[in-house]
PDB file of N, CA and C in Angstrom:
ATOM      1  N   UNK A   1      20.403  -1.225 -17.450  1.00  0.00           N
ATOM      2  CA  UNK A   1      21.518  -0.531 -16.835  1.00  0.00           C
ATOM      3  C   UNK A   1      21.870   0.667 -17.700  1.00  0.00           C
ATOM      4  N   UNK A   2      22.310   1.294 -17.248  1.00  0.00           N
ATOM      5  CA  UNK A   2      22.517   3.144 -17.905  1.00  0.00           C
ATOM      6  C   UNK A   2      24.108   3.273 -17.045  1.00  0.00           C
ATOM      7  N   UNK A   3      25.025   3.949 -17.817  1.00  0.00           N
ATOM      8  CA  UNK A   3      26.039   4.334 -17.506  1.00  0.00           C
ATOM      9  C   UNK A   3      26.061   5.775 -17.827  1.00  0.00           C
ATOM     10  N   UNK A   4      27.615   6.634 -16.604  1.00  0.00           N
ATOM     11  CA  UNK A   4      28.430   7.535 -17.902  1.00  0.00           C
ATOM     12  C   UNK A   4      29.390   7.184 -19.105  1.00  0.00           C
ATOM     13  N   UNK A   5      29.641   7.973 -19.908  1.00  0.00           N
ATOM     14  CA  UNK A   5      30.434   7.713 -21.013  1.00  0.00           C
ATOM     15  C   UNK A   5      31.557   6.933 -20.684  1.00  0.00           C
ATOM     16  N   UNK A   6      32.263   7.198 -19.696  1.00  0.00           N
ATOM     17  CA  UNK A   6      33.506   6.244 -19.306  1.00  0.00           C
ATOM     18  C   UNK A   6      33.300   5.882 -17.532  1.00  0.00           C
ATOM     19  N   UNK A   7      33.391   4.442 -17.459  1.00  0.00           N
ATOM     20  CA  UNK A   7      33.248   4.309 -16.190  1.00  0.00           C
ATOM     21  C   UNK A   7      34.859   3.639 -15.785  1.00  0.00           C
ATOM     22  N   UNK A   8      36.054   4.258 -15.744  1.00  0.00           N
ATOM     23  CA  UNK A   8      37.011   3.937 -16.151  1.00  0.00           C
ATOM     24  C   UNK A   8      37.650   4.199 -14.360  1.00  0.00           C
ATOM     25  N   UNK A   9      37.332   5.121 -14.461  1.00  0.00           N
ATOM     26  CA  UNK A   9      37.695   5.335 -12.829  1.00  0.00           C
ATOM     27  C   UNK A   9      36.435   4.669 -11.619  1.00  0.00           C
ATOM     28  N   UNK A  10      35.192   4.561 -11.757  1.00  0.00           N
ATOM     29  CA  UNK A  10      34.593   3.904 -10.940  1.00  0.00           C
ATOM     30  C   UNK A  10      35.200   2.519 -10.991  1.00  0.00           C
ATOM     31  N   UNK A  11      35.136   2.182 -11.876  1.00  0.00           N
ATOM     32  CA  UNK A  11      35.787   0.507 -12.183  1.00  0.00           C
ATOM     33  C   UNK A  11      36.899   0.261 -11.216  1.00  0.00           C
ATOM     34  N   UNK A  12      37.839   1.169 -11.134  1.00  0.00           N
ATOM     35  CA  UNK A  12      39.144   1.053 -10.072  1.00  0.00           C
ATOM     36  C   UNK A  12      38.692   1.048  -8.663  1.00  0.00           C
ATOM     37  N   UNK A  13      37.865   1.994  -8.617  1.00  0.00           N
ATOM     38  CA  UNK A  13      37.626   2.267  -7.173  1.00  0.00           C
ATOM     39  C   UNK A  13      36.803   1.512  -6.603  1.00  0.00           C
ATOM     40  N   UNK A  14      35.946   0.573  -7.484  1.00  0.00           N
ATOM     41  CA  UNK A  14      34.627  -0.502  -6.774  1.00  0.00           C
ATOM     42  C   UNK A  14      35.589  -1.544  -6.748  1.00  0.00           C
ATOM     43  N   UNK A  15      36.741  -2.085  -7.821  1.00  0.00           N
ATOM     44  CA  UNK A  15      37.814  -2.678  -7.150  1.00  0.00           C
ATOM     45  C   UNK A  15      38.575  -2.794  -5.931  1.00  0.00           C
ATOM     46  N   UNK A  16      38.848  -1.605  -5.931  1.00  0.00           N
ATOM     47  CA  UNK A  16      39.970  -1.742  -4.357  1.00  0.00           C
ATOM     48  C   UNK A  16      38.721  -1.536  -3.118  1.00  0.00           C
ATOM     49  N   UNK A  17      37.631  -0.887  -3.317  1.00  0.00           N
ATOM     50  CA  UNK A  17      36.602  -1.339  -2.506  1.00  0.00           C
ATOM     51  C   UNK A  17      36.107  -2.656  -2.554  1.00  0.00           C
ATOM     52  N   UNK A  18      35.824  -3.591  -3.229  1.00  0.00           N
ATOM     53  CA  UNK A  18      35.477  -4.714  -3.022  1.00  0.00           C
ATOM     54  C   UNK A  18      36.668  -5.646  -2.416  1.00  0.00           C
ATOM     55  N   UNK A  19      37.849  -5.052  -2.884  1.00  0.00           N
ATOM     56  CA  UNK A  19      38.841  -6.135  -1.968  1.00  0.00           C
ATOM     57  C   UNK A  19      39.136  -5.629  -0.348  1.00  0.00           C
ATOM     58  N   UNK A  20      38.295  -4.721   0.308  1.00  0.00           N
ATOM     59  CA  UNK A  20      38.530  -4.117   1.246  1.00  0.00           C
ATOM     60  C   UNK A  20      37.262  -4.588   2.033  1.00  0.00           C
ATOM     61  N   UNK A  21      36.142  -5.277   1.394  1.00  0.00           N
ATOM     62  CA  UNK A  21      35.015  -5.307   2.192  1.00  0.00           C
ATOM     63  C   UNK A  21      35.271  -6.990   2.402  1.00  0.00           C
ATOM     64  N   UNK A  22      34.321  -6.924   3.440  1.00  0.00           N
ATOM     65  CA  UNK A  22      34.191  -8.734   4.049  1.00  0.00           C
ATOM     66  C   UNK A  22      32.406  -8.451   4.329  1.00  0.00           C
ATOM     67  N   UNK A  23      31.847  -9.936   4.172  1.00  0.00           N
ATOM     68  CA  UNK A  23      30.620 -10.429   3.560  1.00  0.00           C
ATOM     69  C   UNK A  23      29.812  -9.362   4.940  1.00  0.00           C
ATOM     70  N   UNK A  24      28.592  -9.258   4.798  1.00  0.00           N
ATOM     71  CA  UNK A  24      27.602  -8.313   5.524  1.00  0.00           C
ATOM     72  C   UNK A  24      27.455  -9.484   6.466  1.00  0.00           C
ATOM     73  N   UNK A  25      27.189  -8.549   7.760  1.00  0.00           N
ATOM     74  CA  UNK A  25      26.984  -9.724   9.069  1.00  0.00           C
ATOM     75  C   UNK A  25      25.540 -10.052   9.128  1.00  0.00           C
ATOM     76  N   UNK A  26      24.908 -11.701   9.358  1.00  0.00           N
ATOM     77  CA  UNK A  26      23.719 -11.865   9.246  1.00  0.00           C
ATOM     78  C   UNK A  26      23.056 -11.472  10.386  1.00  0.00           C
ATOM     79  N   UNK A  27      22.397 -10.237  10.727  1.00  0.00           N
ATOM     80  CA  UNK A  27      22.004 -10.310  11.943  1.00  0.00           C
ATOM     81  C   UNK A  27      20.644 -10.299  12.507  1.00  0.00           C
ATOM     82  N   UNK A  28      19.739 -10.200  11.281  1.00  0.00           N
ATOM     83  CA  UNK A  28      18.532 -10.305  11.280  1.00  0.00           C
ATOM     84  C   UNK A  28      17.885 -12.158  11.027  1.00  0.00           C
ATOM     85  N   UNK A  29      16.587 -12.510  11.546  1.00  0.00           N
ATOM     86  CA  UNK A  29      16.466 -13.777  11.425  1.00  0.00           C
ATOM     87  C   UNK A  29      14.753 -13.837  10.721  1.00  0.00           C
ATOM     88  N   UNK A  30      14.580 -14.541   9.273  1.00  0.00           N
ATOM     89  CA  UNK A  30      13.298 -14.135   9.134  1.00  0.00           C
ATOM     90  C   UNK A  30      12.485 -15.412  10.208  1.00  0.00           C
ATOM     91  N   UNK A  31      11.089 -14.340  10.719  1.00  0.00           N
ATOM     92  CA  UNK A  31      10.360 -15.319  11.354  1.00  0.00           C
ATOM     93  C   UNK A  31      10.062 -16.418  10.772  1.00  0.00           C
ATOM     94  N   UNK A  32       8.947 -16.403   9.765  1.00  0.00           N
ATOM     95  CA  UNK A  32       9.106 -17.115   8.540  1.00  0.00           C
ATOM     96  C   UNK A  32       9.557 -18.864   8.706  1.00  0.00           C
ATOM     97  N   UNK A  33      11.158 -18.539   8.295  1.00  0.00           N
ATOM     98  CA  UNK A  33      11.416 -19.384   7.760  1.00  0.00           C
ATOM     99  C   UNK A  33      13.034 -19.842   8.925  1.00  0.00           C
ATOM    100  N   UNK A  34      12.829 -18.968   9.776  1.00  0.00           N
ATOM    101  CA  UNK A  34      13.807 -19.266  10.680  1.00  0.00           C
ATOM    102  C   UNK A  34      15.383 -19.754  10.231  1.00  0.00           C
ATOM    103  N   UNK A  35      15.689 -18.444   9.223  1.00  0.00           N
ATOM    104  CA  UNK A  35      16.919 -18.799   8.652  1.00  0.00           C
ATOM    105  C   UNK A  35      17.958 -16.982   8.871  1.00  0.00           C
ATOM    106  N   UNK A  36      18.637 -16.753   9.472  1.00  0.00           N
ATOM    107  CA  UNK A  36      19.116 -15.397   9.701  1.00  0.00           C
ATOM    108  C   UNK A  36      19.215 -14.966   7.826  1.00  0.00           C
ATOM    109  N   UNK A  37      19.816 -13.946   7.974  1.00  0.00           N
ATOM    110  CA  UNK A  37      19.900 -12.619   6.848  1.00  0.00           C
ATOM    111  C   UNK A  37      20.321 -11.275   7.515  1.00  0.00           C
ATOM    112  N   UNK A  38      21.320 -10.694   6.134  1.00  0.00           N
ATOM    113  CA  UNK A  38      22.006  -9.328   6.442  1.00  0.00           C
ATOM    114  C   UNK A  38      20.883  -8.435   5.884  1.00  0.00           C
ATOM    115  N   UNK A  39      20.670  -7.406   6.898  1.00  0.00           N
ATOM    116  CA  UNK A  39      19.389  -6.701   6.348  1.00  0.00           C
ATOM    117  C   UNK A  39      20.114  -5.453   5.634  1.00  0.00           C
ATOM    118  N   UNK A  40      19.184  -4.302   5.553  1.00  0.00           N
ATOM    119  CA  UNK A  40      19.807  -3.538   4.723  1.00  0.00           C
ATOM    120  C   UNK A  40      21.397  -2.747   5.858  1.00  0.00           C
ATOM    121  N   UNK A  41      20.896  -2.403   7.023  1.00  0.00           N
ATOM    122  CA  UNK A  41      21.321  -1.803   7.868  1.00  0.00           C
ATOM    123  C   UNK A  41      22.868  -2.341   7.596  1.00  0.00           C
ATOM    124  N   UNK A  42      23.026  -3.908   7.896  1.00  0.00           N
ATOM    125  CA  UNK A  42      24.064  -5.052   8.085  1.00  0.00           C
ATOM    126  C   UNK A  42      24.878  -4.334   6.655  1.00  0.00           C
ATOM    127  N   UNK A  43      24.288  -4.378   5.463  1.00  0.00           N
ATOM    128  CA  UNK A  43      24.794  -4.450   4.477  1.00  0.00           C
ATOM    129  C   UNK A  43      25.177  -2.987   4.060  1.00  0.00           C
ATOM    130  N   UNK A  44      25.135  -1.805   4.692  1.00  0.00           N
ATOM    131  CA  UNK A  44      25.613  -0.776   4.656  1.00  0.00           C
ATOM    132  C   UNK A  44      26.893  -0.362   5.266  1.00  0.00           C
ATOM    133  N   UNK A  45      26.239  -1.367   6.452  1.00  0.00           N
ATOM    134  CA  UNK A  45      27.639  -0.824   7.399  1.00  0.00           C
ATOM    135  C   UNK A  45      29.149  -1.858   6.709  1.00  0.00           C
ATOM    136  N   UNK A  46      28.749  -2.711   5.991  1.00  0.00           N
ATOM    137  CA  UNK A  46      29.601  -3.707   5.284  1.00  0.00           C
ATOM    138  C   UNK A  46      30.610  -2.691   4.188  1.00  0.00           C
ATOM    139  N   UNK A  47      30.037  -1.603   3.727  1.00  0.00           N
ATOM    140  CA  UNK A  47      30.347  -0.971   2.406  1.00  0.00           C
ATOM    141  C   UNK A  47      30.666   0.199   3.184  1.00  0.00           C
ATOM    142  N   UNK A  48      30.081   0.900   4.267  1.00  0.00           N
ATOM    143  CA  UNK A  48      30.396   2.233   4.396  1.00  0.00           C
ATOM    144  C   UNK A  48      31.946   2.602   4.648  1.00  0.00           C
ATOM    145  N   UNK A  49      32.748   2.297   4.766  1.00  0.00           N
ATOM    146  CA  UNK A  49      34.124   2.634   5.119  1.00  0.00           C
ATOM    147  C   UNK A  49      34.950   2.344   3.722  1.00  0.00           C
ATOM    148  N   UNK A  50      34.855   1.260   3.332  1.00  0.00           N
ATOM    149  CA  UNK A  50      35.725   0.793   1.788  1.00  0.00           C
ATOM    150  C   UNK A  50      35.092   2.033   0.783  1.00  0.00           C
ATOM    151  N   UNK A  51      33.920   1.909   0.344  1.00  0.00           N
ATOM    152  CA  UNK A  51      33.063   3.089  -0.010  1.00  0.00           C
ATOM    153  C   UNK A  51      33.694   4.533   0.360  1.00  0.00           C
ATOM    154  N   UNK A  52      33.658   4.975   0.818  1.00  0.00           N
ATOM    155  CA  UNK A  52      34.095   5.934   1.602  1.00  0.00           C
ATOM    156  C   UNK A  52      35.406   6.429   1.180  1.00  0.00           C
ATOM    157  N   UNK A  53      36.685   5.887   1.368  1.00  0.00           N
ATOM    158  CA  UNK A  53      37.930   5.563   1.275  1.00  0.00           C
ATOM    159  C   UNK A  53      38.577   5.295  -0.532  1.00  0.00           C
ATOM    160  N   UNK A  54      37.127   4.892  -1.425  1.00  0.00           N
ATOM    161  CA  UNK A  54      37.500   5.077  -2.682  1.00  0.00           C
ATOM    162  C   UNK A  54      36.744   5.770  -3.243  1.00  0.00           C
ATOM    163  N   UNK A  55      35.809   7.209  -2.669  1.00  0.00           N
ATOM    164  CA  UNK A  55      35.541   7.661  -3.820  1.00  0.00           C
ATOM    165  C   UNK A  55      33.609   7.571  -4.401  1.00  0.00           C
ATOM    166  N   UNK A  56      33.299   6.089  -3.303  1.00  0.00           N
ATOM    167  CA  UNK A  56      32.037   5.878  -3.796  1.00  0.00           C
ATOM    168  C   UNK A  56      31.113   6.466  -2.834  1.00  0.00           C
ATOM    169  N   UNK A  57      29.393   6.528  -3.889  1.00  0.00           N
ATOM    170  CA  UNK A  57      28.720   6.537  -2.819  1.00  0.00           C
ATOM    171  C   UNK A  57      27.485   5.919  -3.622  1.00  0.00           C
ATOM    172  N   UNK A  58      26.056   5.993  -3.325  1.00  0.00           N
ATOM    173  CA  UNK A  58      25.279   5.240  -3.891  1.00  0.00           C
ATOM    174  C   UNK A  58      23.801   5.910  -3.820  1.00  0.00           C
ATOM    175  N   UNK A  59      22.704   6.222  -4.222  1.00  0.00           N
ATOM    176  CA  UNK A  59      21.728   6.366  -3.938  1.00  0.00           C
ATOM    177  C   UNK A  59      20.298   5.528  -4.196  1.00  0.00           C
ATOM    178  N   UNK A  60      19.388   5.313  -3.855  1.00  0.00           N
ATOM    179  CA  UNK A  60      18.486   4.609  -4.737  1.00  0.00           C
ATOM    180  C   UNK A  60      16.907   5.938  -4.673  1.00  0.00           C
ATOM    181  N   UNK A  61      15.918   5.525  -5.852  1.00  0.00           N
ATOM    182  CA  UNK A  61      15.233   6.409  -5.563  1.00  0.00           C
ATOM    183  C   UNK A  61      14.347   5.625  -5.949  1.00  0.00           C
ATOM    184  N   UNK A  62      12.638   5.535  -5.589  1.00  0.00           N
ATOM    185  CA  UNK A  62      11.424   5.214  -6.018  1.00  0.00           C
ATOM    186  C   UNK A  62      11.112   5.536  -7.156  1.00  0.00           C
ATOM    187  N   UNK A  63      10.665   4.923  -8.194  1.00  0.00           N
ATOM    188  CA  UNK A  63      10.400   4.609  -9.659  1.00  0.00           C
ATOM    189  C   UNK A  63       8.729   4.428  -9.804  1.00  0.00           C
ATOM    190  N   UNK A  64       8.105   4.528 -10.825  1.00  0.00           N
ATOM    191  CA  UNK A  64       6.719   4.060 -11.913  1.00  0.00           C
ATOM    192  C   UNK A  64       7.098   4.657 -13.129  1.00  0.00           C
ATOM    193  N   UNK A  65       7.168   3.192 -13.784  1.00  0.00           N
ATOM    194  CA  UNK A  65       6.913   3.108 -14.918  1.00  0.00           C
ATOM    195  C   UNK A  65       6.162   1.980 -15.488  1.00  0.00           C
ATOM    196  N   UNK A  66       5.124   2.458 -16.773  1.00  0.00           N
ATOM    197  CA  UNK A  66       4.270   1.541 -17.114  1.00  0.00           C
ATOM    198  C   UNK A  66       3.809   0.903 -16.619  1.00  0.00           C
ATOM    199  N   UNK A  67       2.784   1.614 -15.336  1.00  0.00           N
ATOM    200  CA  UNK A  67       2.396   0.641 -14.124  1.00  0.00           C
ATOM    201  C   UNK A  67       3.151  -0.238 -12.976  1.00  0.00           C
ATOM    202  N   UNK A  68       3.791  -0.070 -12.898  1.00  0.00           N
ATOM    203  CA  UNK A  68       4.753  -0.514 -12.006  1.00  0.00           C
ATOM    204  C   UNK A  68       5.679   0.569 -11.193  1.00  0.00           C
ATOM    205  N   UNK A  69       6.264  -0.153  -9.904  1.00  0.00           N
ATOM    206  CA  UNK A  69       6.686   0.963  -9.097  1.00  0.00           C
ATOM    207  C   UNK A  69       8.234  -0.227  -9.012  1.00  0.00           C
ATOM    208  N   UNK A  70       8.589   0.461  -8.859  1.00  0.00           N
ATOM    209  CA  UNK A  70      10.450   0.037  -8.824  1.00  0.00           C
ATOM    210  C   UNK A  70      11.569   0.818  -7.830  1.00  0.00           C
ATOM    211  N   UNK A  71      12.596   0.323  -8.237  1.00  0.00           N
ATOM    212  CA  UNK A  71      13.544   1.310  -7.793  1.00  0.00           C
ATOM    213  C   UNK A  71      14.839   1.488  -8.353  1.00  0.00           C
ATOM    214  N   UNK A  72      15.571   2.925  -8.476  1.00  0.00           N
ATOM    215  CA  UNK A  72      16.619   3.105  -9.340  1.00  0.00           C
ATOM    216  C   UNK A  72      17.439   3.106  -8.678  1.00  0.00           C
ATOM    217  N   UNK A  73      18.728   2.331  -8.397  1.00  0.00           N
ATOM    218  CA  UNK A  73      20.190   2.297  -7.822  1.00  0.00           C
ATOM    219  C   UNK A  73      20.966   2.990  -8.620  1.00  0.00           C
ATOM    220  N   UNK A  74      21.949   4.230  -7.988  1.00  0.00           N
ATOM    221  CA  UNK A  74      22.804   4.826  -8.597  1.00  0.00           C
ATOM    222  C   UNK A  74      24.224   5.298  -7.862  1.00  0.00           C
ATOM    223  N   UNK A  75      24.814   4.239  -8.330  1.00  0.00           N
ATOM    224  CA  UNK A  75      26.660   3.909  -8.051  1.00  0.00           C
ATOM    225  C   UNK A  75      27.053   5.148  -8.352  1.00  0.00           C
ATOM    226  N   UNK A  76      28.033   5.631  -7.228  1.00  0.00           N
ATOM    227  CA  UNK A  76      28.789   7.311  -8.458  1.00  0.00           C
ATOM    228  C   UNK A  76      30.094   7.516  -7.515  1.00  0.00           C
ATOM    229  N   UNK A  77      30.932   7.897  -8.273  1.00  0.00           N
ATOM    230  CA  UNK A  77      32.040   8.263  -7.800  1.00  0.00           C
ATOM    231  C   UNK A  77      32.845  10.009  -7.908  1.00  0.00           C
ATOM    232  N   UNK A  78      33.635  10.244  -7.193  1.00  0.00           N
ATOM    233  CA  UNK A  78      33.916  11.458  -7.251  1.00  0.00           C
ATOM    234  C   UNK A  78      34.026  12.033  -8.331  1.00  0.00           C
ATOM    235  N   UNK A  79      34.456  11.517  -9.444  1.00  0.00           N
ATOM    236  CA  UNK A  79      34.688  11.767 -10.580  1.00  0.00           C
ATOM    237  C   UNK A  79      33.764  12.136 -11.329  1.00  0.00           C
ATOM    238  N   UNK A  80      32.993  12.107 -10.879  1.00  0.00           N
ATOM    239  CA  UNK A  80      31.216  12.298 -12.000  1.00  0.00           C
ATOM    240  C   UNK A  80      30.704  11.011 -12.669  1.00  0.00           C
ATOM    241  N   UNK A  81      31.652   9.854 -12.538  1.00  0.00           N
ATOM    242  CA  UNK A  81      31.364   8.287 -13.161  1.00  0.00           C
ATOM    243  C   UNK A  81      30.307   7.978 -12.528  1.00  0.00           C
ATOM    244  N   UNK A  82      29.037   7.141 -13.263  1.00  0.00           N
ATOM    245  CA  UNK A  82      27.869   6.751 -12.132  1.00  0.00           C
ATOM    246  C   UNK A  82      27.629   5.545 -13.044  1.00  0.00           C
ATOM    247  N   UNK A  83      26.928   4.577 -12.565  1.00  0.00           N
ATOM    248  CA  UNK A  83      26.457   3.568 -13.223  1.00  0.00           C
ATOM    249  C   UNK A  83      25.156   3.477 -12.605  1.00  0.00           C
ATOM    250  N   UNK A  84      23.762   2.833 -13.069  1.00  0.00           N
ATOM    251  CA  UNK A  84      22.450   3.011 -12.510  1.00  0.00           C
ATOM    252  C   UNK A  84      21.627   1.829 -13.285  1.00  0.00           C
ATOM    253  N   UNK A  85      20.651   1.200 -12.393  1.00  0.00           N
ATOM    254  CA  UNK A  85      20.101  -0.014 -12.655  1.00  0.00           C
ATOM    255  C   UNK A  85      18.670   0.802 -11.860  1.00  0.00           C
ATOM    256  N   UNK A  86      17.591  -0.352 -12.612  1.00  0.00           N
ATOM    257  CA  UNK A  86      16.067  -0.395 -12.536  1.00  0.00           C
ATOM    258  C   UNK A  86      15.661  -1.646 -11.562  1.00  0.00           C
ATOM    259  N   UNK A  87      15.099  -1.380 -10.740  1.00  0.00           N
ATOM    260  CA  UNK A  87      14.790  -2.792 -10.369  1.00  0.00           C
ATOM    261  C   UNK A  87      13.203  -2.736 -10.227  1.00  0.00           C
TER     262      UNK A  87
END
């Protein structure tokens, strides 16, 4: 995980966004294993308005490193605050 220097104001705002969101709707079902799941779609539309309303937004981008391909999530808020993970 990689931050900015102070994530002091994202911290507030993924707060009052998380108390504003309710769980992603399951609306996808894997064939598989015949058990539903919130796909990505479900789980956007879960965040896009609370998100929105404090400030956030999010990006992810395609990664290789050391042989491997990944992906970088990056939390950011109006403020210039971002927080960012490897997956």
């Amino acid at each position: 995980m990689d931050k900015s220097e102070s994530i002091k104001e994202i911290a507030i705002a993924l707060h009052n966004a998380q108390s504003e969101m309710s769980g992603a709707k399951k609306g996808s079902v894997n064939p598989h294993f015949g058990k539903s799941y919130a796909d990505m779609g479900n789980v956007v539309e879960a965040i896009r308005v609370p998100f929105f309303a404090n400030g956030l937004s999010y990006s992810q981008f395609p990664t290789f490193s050391d042989g491997f391909v990944g992906v970088e999530t990056i939390l950011m808020h109006v403020s210039g605050e971002w927080i960012s993970s490897v997956l």
